[in-house]
Protein backbone atom coordinates (compact mmCIF):
# COMPACT_ATOMS: atom_id res chain seq x y z
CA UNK A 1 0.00 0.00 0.00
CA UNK A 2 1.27 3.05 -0.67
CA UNK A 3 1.67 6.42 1.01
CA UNK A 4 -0.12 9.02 0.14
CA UNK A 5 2.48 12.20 -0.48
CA UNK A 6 2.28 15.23 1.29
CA UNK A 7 1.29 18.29 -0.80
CA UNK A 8 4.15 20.17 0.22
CA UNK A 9 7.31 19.90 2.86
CA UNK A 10 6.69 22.38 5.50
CA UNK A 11 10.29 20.98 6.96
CA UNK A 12 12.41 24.14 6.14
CA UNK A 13 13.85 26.08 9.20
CA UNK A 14 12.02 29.07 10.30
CA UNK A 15 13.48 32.43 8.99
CA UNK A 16 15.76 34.36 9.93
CA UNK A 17 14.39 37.67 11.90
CA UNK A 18 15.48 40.85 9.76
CA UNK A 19 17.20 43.21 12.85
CA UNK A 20 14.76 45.69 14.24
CA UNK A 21 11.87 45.12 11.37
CA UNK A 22 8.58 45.69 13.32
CA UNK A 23 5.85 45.49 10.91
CA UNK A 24 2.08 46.49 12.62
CA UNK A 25 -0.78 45.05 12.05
CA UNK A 26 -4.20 46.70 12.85
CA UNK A 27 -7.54 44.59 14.02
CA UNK A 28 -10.71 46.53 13.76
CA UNK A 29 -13.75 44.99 15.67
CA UNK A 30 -14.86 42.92 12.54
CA UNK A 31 -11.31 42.14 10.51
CA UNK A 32 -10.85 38.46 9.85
CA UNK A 33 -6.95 38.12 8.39
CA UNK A 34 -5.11 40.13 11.02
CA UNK A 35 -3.46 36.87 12.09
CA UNK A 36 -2.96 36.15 8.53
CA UNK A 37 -1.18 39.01 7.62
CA UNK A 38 1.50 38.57 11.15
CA UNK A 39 1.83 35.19 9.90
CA UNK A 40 3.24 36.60 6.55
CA UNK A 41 5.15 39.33 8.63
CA UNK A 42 7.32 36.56 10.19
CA UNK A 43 7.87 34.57 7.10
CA UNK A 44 9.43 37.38 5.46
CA UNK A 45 11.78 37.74 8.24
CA UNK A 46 10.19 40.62 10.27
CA UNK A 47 8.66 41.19 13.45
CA UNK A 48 4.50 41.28 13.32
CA UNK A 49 3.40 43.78 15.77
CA UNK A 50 -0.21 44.10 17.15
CA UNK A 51 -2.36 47.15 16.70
CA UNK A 52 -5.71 47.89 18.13
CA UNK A 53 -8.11 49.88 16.13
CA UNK A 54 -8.42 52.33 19.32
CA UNK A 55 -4.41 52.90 19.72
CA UNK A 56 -3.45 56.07 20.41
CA UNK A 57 -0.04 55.73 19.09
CA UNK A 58 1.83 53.82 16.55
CA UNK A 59 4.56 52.70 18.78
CA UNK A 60 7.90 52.29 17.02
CA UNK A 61 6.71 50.14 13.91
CA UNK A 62 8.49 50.88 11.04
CA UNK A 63 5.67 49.81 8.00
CA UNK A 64 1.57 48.99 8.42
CA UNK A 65 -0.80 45.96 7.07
CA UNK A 66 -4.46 47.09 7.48
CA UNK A 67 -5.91 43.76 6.98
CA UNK A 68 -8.95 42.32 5.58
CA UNK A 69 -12.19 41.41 6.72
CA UNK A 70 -15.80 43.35 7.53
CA UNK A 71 -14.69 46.40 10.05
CA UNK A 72 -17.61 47.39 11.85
CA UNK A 73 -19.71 44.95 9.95
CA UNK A 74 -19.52 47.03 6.55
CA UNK A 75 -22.05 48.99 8.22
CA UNK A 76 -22.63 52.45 6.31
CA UNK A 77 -20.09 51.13 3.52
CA UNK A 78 -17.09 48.90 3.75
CA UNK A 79 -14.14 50.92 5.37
CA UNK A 80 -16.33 54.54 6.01
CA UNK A 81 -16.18 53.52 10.24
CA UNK A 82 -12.55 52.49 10.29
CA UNK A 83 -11.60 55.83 8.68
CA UNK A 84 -12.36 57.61 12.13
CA UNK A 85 -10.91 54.79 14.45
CA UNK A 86 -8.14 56.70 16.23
CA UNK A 87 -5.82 55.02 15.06
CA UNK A 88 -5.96 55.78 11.44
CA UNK A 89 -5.62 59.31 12.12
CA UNK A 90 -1.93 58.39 13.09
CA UNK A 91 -1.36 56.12 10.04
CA UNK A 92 -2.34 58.75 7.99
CA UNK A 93 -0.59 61.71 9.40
CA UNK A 94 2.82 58.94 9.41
CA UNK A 95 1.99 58.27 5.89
CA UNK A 96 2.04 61.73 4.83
CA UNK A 97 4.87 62.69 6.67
CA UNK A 98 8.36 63.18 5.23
CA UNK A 99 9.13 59.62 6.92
CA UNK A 100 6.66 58.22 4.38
CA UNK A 101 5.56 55.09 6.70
CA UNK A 102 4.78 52.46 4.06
CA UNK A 103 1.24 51.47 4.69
CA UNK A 104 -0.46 48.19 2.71
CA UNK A 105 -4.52 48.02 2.68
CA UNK A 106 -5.79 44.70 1.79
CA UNK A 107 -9.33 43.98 0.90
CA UNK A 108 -10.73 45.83 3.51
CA UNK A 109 -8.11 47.74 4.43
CA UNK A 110 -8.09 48.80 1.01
CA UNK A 111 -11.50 49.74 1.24
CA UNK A 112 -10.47 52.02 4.41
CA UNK A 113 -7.32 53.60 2.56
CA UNK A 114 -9.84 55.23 0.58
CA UNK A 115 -12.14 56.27 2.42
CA UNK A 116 -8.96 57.80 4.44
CA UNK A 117 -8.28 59.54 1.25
CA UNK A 118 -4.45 57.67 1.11
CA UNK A 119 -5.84 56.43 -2.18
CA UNK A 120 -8.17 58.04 -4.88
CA UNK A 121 -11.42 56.18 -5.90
CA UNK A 122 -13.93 54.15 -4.00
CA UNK A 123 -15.09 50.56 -3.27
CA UNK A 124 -18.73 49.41 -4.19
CA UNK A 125 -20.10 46.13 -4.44
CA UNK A 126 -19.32 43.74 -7.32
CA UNK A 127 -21.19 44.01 -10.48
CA UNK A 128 -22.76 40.92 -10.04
CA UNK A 129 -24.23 41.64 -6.37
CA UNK A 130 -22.97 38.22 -5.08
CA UNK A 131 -19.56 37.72 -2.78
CA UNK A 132 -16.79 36.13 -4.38
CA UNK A 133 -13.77 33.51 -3.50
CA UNK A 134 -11.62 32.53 -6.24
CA UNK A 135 -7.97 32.19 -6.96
CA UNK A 136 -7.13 35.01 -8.60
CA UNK A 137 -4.08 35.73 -11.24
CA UNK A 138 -2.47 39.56 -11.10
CA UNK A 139 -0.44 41.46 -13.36
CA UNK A 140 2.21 43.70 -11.50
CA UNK A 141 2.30 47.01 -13.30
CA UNK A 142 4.43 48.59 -11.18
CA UNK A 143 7.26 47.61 -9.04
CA UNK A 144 8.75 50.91 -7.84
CA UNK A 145 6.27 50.91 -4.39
CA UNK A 146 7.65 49.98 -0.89
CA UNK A 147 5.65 46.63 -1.61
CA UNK A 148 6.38 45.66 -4.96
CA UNK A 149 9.55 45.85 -5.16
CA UNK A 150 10.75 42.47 -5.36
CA UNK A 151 8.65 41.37 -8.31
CA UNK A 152 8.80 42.37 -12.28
CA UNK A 153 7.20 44.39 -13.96
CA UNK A 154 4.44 42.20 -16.17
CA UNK A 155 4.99 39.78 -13.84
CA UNK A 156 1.69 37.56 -13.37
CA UNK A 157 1.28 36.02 -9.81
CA UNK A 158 -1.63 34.23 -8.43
CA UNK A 159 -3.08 34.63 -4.85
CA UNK A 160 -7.16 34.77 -3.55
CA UNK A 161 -9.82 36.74 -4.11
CA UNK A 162 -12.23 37.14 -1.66
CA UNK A 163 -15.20 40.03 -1.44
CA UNK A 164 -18.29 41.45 -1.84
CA UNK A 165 -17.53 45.00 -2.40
CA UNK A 166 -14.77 44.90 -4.49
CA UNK A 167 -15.06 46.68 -7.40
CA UNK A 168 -12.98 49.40 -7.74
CA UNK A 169 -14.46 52.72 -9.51
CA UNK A 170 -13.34 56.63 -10.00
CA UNK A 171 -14.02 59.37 -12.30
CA UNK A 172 -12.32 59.05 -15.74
CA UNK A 173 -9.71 61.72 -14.68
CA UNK A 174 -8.03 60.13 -11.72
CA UNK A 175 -8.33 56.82 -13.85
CA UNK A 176 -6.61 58.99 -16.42
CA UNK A 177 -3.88 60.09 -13.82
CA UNK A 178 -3.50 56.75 -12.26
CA UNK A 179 -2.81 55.82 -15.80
CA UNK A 180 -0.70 58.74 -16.60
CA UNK A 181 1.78 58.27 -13.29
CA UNK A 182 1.85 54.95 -13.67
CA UNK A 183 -0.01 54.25 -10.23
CA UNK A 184 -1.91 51.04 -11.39
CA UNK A 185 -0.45 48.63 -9.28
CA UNK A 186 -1.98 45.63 -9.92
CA UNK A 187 -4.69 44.25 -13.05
CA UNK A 188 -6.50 41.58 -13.07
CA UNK A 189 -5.55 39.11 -15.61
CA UNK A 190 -8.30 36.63 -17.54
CA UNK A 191 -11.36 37.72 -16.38
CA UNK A 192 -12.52 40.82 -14.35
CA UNK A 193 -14.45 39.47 -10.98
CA UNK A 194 -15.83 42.19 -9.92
CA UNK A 195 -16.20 44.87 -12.27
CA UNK A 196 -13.54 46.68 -11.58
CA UNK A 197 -12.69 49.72 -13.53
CA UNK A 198 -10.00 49.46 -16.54
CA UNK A 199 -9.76 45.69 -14.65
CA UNK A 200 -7.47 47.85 -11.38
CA UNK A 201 -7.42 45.19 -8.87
CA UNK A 202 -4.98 47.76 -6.58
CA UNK A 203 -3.26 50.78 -7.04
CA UNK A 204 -0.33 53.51 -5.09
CA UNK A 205 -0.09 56.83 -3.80
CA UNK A 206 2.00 59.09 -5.74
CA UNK A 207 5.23 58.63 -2.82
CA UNK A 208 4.81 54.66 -3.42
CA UNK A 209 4.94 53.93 0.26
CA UNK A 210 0.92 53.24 0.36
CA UNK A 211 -0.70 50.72 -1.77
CA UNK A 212 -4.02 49.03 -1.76
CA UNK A 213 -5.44 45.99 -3.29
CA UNK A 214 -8.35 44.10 -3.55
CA UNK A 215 -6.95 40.74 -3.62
CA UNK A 216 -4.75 38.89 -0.65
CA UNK A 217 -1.54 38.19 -0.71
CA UNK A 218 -1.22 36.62 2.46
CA UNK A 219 -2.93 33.81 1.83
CA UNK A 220 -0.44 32.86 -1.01
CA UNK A 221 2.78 32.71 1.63
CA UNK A 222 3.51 29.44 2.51
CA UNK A 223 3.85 25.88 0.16
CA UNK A 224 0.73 23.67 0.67
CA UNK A 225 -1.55 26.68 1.90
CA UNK A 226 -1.89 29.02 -0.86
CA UNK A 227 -3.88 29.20 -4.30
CA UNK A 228 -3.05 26.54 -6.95
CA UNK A 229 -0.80 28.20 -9.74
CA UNK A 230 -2.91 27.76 -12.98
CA UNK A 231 0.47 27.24 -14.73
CA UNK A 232 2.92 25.08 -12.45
CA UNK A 233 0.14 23.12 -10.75
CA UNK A 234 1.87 24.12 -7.58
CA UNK A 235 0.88 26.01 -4.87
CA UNK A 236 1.25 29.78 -4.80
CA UNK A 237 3.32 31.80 -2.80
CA UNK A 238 3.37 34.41 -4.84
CA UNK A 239 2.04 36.80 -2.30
CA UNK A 240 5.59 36.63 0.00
CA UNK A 241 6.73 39.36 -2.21
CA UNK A 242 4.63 42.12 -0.72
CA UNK A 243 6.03 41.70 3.02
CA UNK A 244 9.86 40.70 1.78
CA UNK A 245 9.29 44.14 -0.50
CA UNK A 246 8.54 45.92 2.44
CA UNK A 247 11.91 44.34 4.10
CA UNK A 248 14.15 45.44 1.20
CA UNK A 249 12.46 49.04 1.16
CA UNK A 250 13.23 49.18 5.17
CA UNK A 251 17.08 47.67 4.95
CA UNK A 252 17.78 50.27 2.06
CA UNK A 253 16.20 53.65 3.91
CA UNK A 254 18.35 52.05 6.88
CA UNK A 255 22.27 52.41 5.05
């Protein structure tokens, strides 16, 4: 009788912690990947550091994840509470400063990023009114951000998909001048799943150190756990490169 193989070997060592990388990550009452995102925090090497919606300070962390999930039950519209958790008043006066604190918004926390008004546009629901969970493929448009830096550009990489108010939507001249300052971060490749407009599945501030995206990247971080590559037949962990970006943005504003 045979054995039946395991889908991946999880029997590497743990890595190595990069010196004095605190990375924080903020729960909301409602967000669902905040342990998620630490987990992908300490496989790139850094330190995860906990946040609480209600902090009054920042502490010493030197980047933010706002994570996914439904803060404050979507009530209103998805992110329009979190914007005035006191908290986010710090992350956005750090993110504007001359420091430039590099800030990532996932799903939700992309959702909040905008309604922060860190990143043009708005979040409604997806064009088809249902909620959707997919694996999802992405083409990196640009790789010049505090957390893209360690992919290519045209790059395709596959990680999940998972939302109800996901589609992405501004007026034709800040989709012009996303275009135009090449701020498109991420599009979605093969088919559009939520109606997204000009298929944007996340996007970047004008500094680079704030970026948002629909999709999640931490769920595509370790071998046996992520999305199923479309092209390899392997498992995705395609979504690393956002946290070891981060890493390689903080080591080189730290020579």
């Amino acid at each position: 009788m045979s054995e039946t193989p395991l889908i991946a070997d999880l029997s590497g060592p743990e890595p190595a912690p990069l010196s004095g990388a605190r990375i924080g990550v903020v729960t909301f009452p409602g967000t669902l990947d905040d342990r998620d995102a630490a987990r992908a925090v300490h496989l790139a090497g850094a330190t995860p550091v906990p946040l609480w919606h209600a902090d009054e300070t920042l502490g010493d962390v030197d980047a933010v994840v706002l994570p996914g999930g439904f803060s404050y039950g979507d009530y209103l519209r998805a992110g329009a509470i979190a914007r005035f958790a006191p908290l986010m008043g710090k992350i956005v006066d750090a993110a504007n400063s001359d420091a430039k604190l590099p800030v990532l918004g996932i799903c939700n926390g992309f959702q909040i990023l905008t309604e922060s008004h860190l990143l043009p546009g708005s979040m409604i629901k997806n064009d088809h009114l249902k909620f959707i969970c997919r694996d999802q493929v992405l083409r990196v448009e640009n790789n010049q951000t505090a957390w893209t830096n360690d992919y290519e550009v045209g790059q395709e990489i596959t990680v999940v998909l998972k939302n109800q108010d996901g589609q992405y939507v501004a007026d034709e001249k800040t989709l012009d001048e996303l275009e135009g300052e090449g701020r498109v971060a991420f599009r979605y490749v093969g088919w559009n799943p939520n109606g997204s407009r000009r298929n944007i599945a996340g996007i970047t501030n004008a500094a680079g150190n704030v970026v948002g995206l629909m999709p999640h990247p931490e769920h595509a971080v370790e071998p046996g756990f992520g999305p199923l590559d479309p092209d390899a037949s392997v498992y995705s962990t395609d979504g690393l490169g956002f946290f070891t970006s981060v890493l390689t943005t903080l080591v080189g504003e730290s020579k």
